[in-house]
C-alpha atoms as a PDB file:
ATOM      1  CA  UNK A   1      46.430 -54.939   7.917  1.00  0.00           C
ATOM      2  CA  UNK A   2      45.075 -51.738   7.265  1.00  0.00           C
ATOM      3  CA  UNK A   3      42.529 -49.910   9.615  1.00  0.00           C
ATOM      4  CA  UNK A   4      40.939 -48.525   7.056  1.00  0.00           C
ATOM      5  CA  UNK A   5      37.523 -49.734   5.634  1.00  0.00           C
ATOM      6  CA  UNK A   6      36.801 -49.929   1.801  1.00  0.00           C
ATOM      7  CA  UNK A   7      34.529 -47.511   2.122  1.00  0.00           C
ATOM      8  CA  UNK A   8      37.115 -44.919   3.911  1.00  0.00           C
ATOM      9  CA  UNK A   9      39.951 -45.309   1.130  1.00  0.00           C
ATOM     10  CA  UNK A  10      37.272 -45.078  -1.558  1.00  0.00           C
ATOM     11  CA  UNK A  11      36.219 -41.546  -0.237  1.00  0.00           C
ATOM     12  CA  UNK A  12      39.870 -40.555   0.234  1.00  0.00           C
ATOM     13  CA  UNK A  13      41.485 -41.507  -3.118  1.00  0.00           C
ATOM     14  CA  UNK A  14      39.158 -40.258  -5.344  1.00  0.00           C
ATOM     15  CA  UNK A  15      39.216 -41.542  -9.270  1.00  0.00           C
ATOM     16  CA  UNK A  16      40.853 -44.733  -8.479  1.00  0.00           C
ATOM     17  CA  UNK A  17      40.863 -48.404  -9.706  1.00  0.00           C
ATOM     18  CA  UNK A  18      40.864 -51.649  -6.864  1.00  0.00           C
ATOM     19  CA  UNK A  19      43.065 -54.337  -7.723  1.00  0.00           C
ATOM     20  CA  UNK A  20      43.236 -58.168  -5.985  1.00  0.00           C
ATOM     21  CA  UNK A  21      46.725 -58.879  -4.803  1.00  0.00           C
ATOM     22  CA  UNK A  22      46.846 -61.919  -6.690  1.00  0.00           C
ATOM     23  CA  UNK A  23      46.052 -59.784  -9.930  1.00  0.00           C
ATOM     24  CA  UNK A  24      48.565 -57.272  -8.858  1.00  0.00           C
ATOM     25  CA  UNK A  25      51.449 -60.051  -8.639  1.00  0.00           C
ATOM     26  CA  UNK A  26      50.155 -61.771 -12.188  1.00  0.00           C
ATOM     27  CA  UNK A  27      50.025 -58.509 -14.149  1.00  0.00           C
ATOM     28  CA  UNK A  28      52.939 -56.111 -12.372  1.00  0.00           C
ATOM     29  CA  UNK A  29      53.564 -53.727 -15.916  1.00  0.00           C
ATOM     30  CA  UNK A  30      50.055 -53.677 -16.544  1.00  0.00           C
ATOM     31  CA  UNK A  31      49.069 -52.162 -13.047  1.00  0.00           C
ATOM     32  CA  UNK A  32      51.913 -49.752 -12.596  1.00  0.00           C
ATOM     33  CA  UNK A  33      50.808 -48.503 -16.136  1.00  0.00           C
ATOM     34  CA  UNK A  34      47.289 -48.015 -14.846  1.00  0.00           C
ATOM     35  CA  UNK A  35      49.059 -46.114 -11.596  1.00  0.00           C
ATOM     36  CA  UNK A  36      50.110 -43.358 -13.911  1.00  0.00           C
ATOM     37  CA  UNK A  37      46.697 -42.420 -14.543  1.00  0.00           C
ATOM     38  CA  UNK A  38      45.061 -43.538 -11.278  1.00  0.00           C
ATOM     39  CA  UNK A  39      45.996 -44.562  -7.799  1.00  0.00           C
ATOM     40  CA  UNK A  40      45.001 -48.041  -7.746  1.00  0.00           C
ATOM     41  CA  UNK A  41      44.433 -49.640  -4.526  1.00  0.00           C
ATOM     42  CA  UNK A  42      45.139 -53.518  -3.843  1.00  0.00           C
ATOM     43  CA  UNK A  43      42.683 -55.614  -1.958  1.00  0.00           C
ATOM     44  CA  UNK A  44      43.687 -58.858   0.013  1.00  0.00           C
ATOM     45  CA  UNK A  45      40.410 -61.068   0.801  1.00  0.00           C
ATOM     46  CA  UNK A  46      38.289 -57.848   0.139  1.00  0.00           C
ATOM     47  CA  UNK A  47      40.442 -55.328   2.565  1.00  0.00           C
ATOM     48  CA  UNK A  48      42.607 -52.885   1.311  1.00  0.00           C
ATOM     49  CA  UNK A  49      46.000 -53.726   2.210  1.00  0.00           C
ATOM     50  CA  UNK A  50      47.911 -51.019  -0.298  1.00  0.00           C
ATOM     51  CA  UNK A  51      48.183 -48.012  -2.973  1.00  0.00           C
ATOM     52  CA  UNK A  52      50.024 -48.253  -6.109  1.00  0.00           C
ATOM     53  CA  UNK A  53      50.659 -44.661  -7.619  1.00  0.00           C
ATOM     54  CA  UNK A  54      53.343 -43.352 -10.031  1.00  0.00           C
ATOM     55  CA  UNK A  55      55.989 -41.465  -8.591  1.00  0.00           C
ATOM     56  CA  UNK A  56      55.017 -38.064  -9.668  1.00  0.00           C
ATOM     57  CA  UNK A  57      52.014 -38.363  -7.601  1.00  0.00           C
ATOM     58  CA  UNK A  58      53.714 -39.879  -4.925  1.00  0.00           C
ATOM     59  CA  UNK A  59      55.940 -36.842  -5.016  1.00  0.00           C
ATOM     60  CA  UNK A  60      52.697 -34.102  -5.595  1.00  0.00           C
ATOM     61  CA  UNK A  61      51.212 -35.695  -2.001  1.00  0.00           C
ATOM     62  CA  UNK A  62      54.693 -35.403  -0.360  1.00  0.00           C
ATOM     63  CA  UNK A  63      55.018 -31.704  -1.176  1.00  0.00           C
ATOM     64  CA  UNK A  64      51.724 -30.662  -0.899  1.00  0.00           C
ATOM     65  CA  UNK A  65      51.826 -32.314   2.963  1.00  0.00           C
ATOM     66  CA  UNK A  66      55.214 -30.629   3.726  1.00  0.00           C
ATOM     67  CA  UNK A  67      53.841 -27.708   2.491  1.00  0.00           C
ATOM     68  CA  UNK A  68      50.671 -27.869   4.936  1.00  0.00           C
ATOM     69  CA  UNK A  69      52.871 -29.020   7.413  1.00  0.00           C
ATOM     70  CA  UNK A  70      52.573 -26.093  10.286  1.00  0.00           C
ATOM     71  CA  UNK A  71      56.177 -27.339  11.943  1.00  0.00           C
ATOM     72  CA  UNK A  72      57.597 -26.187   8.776  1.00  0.00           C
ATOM     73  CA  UNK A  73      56.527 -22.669   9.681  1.00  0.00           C
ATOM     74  CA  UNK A  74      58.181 -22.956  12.672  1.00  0.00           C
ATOM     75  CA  UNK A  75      61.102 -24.363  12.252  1.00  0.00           C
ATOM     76  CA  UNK A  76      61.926 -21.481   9.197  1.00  0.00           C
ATOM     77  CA  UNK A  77      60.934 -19.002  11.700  1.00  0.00           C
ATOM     78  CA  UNK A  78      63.229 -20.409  14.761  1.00  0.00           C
ATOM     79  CA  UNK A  79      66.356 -20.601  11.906  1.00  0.00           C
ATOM     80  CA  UNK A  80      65.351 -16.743  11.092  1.00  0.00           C
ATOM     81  CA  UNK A  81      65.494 -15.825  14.595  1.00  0.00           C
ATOM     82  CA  UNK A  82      68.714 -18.254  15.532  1.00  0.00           C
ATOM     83  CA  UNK A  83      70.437 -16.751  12.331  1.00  0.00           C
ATOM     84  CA  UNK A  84      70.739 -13.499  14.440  1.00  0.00           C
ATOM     85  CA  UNK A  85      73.514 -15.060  16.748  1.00  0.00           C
ATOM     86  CA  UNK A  86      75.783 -15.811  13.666  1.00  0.00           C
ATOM     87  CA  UNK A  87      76.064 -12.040  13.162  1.00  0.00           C
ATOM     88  CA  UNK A  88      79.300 -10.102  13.828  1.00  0.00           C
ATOM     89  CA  UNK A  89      79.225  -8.757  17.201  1.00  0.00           C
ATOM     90  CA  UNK A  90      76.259 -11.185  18.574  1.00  0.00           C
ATOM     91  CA  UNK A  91      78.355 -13.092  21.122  1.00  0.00           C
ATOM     92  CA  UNK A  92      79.874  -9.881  22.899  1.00  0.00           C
ATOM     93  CA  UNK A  93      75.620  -8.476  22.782  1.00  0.00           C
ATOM     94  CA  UNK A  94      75.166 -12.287  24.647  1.00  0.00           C
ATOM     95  CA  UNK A  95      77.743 -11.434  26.950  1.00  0.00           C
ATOM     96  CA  UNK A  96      76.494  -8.273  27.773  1.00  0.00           C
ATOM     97  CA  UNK A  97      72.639  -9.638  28.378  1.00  0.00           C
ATOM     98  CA  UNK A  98      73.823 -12.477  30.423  1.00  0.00           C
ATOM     99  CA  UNK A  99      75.878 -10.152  32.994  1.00  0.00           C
ATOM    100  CA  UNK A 100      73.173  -7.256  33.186  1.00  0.00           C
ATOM    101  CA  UNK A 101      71.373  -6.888  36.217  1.00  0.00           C
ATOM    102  CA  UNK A 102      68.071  -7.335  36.941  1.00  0.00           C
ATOM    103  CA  UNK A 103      67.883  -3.626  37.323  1.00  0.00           C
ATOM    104  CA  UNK A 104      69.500  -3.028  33.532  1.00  0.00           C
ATOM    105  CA  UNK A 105      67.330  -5.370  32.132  1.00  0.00           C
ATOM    106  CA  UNK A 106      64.427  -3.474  33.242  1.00  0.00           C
ATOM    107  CA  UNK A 107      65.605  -0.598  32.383  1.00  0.00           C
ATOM    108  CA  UNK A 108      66.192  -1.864  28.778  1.00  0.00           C
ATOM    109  CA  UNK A 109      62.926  -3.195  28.783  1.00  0.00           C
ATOM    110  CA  UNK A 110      60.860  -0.617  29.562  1.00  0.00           C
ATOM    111  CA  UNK A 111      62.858   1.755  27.218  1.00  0.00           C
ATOM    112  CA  UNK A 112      62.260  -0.679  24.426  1.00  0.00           C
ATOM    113  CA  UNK A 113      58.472  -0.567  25.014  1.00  0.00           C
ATOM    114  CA  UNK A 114      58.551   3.111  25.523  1.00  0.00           C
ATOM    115  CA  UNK A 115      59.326   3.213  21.864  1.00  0.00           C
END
């Protein structure tokens, strides 16, 4: 069952058209034909229970959500910054990091900033 009141969908869906399960089941063609113009949602004892929307829409609402999606950012920006150790030479700049001192990283440090 859904959580979400009549009321709620209504509000979120927009131009829409509300459907009894039992309709949906008689008339199948007839309501995914109304889908391509409208979402239409499907009501079980006066609930809402499900959306029926063509695919292009479903597809419009999937990008427009990935591209909202802030982990997207992130996870373009960590592949950006991870593409760096694929470079020529990266492993042997590794190396030398990992055996510095505590001293030469300091020193490296403060010379990058001093720039």
């Amino acid at each position: 069952m859904s959580s979400l009141t009549m009321s709620e969908l209504e509000a979120i869906a927009g131009a829409h058209s509300t459907r009894q399960a039992s309709e949906v089941k008689a008339n199948w063609r007839a309501i995914v034909q109304e889908a391509k113009k409208q979402e239409v949602i499907v009501t079980n004892y006066n609930r809402p229970e499900a959306v029926v929307m063509s695919a292009e829409r479903y597809a419009e609402l999937r990008g427009e959500a990935r591209a909202k999606d802030p982990l997207v950012r992130l996870r373009e920006e960590w592949d950006r910054q991870m593409a760096v150790l694929q470079e020529p030479g990266a492993h042997e700049k590794w190396d030398e990091i990992f055996n510095s001192t505590p001293e030469q990283l300091a020193a490296a440090a403060n010379a990058k900033r001093q720039k």
